[in-house]
N, C-alpha and C. Protein backbone atom coordinates (compact mmCIF):
# COMPACT_ATOMS: atom_id res chain seq x y z
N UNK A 1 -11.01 13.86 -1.28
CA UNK A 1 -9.76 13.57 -0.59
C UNK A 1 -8.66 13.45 -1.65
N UNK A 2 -7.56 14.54 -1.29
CA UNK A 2 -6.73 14.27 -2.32
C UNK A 2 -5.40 13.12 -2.32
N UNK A 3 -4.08 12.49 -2.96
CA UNK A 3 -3.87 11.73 -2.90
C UNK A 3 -2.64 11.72 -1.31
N UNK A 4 -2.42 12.58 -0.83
CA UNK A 4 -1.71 13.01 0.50
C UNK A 4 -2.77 12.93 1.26
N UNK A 5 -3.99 13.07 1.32
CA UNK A 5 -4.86 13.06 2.17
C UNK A 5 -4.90 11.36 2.51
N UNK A 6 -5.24 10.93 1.21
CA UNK A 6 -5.39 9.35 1.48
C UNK A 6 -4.22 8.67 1.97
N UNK A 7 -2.91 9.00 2.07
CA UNK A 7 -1.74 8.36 2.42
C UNK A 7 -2.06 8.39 3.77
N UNK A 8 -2.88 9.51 4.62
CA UNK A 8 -2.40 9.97 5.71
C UNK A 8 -4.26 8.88 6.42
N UNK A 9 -5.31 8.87 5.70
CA UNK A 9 -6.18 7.98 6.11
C UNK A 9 -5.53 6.63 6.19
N UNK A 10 -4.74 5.99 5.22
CA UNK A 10 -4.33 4.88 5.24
C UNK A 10 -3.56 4.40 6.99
N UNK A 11 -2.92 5.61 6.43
CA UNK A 11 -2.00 5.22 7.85
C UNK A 11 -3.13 4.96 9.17
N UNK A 12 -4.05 5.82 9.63
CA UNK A 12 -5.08 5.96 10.58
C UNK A 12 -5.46 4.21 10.23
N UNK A 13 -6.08 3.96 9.08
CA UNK A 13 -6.47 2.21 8.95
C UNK A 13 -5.28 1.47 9.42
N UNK A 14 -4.26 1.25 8.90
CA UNK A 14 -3.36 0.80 9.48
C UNK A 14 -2.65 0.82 11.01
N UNK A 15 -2.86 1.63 11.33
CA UNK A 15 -3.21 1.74 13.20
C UNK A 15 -3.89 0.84 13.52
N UNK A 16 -5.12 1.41 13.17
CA UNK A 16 -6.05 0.88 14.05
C UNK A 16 -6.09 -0.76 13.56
N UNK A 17 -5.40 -1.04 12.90
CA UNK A 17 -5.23 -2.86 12.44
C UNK A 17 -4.55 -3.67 13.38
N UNK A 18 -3.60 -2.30 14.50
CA UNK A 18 -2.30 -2.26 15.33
C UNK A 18 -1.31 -2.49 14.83
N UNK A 19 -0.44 -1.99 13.77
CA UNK A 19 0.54 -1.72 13.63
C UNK A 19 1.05 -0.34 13.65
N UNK A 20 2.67 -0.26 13.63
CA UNK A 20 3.56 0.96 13.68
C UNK A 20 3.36 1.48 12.35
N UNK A 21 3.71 2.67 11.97
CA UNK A 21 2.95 3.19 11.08
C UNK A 21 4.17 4.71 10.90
N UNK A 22 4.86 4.53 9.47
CA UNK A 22 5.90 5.80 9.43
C UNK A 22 5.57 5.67 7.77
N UNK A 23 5.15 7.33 8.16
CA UNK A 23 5.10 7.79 6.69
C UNK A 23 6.75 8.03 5.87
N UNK A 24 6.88 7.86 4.68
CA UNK A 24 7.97 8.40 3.98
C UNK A 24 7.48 9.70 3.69
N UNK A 25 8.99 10.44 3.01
CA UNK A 25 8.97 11.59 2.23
C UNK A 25 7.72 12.18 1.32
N UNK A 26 7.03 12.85 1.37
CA UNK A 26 6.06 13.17 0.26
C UNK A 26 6.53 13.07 -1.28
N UNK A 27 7.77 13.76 -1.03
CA UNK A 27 9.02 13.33 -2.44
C UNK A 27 10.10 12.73 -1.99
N UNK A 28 10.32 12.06 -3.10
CA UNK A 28 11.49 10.80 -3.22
C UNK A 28 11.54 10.17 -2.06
N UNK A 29 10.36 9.17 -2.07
CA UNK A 29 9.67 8.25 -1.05
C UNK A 29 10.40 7.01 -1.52
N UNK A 30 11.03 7.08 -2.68
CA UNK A 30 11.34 5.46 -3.28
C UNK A 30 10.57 4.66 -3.57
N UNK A 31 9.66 5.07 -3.57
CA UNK A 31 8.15 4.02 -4.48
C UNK A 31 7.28 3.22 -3.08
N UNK A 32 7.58 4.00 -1.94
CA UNK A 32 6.86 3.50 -0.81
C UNK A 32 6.01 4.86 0.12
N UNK A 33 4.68 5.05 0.30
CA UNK A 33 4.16 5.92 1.38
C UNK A 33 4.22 5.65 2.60
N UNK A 34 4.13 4.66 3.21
CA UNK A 34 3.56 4.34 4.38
C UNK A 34 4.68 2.84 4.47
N UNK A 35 5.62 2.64 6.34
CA UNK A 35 6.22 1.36 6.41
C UNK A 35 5.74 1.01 7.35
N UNK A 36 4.94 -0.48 7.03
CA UNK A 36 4.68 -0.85 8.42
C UNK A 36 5.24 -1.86 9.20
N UNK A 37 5.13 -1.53 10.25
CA UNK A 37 6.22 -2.72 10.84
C UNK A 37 5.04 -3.53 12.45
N UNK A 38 5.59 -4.67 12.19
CA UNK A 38 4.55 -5.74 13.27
C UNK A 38 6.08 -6.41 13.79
N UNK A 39 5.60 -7.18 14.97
CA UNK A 39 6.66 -8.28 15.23
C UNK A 39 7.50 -8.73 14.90
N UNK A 40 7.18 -9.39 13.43
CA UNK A 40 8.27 -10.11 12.80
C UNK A 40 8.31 -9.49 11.46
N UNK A 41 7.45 -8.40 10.90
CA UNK A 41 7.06 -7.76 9.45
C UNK A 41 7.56 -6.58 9.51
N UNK A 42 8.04 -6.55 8.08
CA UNK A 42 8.26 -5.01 8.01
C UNK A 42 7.80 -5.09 6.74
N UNK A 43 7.18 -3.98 6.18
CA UNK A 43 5.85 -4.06 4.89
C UNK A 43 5.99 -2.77 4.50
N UNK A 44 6.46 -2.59 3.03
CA UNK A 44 6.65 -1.01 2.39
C UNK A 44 5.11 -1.17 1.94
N UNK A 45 4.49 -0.17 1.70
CA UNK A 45 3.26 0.11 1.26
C UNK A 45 3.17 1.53 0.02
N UNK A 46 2.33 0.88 -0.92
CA UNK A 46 2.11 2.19 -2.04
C UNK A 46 0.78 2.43 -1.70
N UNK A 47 0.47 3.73 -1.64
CA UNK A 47 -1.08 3.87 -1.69
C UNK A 47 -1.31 5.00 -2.71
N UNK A 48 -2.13 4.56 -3.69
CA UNK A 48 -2.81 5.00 -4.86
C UNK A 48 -4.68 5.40 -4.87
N UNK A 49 -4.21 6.77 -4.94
CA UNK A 49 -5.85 7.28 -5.20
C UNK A 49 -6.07 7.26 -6.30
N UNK A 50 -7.04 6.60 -7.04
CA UNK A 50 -7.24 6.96 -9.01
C UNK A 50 -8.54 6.68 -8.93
N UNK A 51 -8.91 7.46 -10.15
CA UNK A 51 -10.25 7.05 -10.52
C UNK A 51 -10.15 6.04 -12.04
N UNK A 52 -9.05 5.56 -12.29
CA UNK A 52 -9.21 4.08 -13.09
C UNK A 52 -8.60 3.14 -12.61
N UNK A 53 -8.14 1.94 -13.62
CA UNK A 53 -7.18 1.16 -12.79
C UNK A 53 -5.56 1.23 -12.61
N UNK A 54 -4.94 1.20 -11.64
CA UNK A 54 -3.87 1.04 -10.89
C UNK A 54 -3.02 0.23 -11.72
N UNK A 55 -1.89 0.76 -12.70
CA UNK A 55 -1.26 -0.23 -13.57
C UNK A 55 -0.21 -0.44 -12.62
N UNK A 56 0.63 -1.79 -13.31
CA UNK A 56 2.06 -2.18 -12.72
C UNK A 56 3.01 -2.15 -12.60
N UNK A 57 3.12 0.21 -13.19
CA UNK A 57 3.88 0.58 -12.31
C UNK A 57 3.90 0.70 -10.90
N UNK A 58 2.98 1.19 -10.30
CA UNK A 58 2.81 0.75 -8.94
C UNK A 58 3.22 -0.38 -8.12
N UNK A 59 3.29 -1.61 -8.91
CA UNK A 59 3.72 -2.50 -7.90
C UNK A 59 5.13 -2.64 -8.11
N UNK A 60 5.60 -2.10 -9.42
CA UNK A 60 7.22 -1.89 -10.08
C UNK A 60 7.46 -1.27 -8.92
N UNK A 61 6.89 0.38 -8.44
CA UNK A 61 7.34 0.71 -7.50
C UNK A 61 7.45 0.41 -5.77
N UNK A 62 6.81 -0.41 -5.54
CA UNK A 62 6.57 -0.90 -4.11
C UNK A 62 8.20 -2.12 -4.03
N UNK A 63 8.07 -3.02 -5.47
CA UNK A 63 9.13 -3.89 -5.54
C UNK A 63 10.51 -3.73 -4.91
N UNK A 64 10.69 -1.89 -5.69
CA UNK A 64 11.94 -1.30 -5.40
C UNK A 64 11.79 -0.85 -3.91
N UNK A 65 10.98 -0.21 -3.38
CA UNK A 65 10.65 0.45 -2.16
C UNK A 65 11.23 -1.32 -1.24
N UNK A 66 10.73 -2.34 -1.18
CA UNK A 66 11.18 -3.17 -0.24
C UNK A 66 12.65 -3.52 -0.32
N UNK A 67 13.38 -3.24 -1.03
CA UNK A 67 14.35 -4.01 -1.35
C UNK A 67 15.34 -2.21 -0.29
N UNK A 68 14.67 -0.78 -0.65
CA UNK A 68 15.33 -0.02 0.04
C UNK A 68 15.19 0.56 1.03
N UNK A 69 13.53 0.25 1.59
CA UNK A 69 13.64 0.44 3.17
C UNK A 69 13.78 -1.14 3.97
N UNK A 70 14.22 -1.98 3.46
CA UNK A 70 14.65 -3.59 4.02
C UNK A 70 13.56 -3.72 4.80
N UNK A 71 12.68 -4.20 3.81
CA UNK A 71 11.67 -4.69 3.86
C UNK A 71 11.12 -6.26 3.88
N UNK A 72 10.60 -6.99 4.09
CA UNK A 72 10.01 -8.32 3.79
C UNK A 72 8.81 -8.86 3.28
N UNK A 73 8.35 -7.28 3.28
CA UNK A 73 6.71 -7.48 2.33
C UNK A 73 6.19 -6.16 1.91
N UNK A 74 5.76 -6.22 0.65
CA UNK A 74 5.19 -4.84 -0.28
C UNK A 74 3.73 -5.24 -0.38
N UNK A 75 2.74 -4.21 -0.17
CA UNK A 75 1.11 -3.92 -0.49
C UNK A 75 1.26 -2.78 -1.65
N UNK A 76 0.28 -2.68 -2.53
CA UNK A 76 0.20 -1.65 -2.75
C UNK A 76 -1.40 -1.57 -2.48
N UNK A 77 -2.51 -0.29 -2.25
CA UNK A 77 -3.18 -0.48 -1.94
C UNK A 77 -3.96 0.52 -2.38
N UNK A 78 -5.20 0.74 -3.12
CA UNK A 78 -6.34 1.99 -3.98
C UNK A 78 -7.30 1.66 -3.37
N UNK A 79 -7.96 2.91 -3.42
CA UNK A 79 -9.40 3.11 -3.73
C UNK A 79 -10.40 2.54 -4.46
N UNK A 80 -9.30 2.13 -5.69
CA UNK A 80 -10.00 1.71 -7.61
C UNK A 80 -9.49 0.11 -7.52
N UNK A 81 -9.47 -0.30 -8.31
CA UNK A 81 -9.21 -1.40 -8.98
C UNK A 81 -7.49 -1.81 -9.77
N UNK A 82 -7.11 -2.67 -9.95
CA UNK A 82 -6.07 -3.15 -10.38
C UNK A 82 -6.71 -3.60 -12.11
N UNK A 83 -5.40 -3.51 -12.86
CA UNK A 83 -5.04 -3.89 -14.06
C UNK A 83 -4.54 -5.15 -14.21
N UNK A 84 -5.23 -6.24 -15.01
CA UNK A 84 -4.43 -7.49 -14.65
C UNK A 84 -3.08 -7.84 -15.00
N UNK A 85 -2.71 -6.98 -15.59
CA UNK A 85 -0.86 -6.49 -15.58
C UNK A 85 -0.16 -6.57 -14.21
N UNK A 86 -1.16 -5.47 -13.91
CA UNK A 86 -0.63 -5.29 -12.47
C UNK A 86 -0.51 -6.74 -10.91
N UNK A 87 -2.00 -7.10 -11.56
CA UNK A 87 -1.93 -8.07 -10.96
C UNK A 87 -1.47 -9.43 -10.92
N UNK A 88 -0.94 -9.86 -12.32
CA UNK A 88 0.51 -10.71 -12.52
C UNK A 88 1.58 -9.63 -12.05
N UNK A 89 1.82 -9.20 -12.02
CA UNK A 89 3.41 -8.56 -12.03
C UNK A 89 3.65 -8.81 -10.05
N UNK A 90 2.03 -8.50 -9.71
CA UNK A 90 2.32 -8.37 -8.35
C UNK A 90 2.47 -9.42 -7.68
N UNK A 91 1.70 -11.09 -8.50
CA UNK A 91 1.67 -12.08 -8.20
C UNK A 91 3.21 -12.66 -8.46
N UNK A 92 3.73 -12.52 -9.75
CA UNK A 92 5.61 -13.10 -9.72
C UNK A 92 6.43 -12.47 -8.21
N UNK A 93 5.84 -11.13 -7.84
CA UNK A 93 6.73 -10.81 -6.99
C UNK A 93 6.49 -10.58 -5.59
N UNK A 94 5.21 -11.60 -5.08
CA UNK A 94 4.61 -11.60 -3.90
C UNK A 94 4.13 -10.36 -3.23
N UNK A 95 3.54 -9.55 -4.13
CA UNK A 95 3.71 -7.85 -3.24
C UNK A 95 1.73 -7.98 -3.42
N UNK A 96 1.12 -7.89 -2.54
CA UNK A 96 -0.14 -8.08 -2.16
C UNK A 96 -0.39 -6.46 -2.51
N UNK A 97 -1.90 -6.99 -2.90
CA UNK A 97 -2.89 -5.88 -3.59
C UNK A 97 -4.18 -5.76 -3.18
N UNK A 98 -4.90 -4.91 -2.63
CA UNK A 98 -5.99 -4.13 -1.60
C UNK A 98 -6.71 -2.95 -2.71
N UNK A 99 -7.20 -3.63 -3.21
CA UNK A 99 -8.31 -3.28 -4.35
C UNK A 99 -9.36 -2.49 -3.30
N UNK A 100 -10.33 -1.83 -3.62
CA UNK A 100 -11.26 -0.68 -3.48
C UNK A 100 -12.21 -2.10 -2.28
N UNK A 101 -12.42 -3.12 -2.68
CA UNK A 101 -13.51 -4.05 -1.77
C UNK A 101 -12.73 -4.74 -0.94
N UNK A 102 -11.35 -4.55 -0.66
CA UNK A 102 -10.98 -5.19 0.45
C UNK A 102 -10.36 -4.20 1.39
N UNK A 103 -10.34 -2.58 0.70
CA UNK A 103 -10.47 -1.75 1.69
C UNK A 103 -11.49 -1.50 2.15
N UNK A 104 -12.68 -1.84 1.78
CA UNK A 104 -13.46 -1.33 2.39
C UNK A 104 -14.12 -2.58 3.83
N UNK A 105 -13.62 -3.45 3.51
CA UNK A 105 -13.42 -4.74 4.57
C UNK A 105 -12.50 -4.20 5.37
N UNK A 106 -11.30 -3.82 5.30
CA UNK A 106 -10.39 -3.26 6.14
C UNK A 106 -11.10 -1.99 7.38
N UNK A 107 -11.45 -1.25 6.60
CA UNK A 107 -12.26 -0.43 7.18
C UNK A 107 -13.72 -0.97 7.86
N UNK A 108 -14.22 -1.60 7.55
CA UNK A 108 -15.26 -2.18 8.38
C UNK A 108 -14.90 -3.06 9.33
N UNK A 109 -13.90 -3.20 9.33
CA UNK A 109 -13.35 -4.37 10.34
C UNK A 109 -13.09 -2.93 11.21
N UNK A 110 -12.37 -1.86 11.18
CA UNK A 110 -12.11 -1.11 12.58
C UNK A 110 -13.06 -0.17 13.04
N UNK A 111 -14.01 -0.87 12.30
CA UNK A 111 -15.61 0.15 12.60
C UNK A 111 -16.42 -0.27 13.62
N UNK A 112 -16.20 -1.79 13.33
CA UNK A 112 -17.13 -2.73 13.98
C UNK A 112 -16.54 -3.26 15.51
């Protein structure tokens, strides 16, 4: 699955979680794939396919992505693992991170 492929599974998980679900631009997305929006949330999302770890550019980019689709909460979310760079950077700036074992909880939750 390539990394457009996985933007477009994400979104399918994110459905089925029940939320609204709008992909951005393939280019000049602004550092966001996927916006989701609930009730009172609106949530820019990065989704990263890699086969190492996910540095903190990624969450650099989700940061900017909320601030320009007026947003109130950033994920970024892989396949792989996070860099603990990444994962301070994401912790100063409240933007939640969905490492490879809590997608796969995500996904077992709309299995089951």
């Amino acid at each position: 699955m390539d990394g457009y492929k996985f933007e477009e599974f994400m979104k399918y998980v994110y459905e089925q979680l029940g939320y609204s679900v709008c992909q951005t631009p393939r280019s000049g997305d602004q550092g966001a794939d996927l916006i989701l929006t609930s009730k009172k949330r609106r949530t820019a999302v990065q989704v990263k396919r890699y086969t190492g770890k996910v540095s903190n550019s990624a969450v650099q980019e989700v940061v900017a992505a909320k601030g320009f689709y007026k947003c109130t909460e950033g994920i970024v979310v892989t396949n792989s693992y996070f860099t603990d760079s990444a994962k301070q950077l994401a912790k100063a700036n409240f933007i939640d991170l969905v490492d490879r074992n809590e997608l796969e909880k995500m996904i077992n939750t709309i299995l089951n």
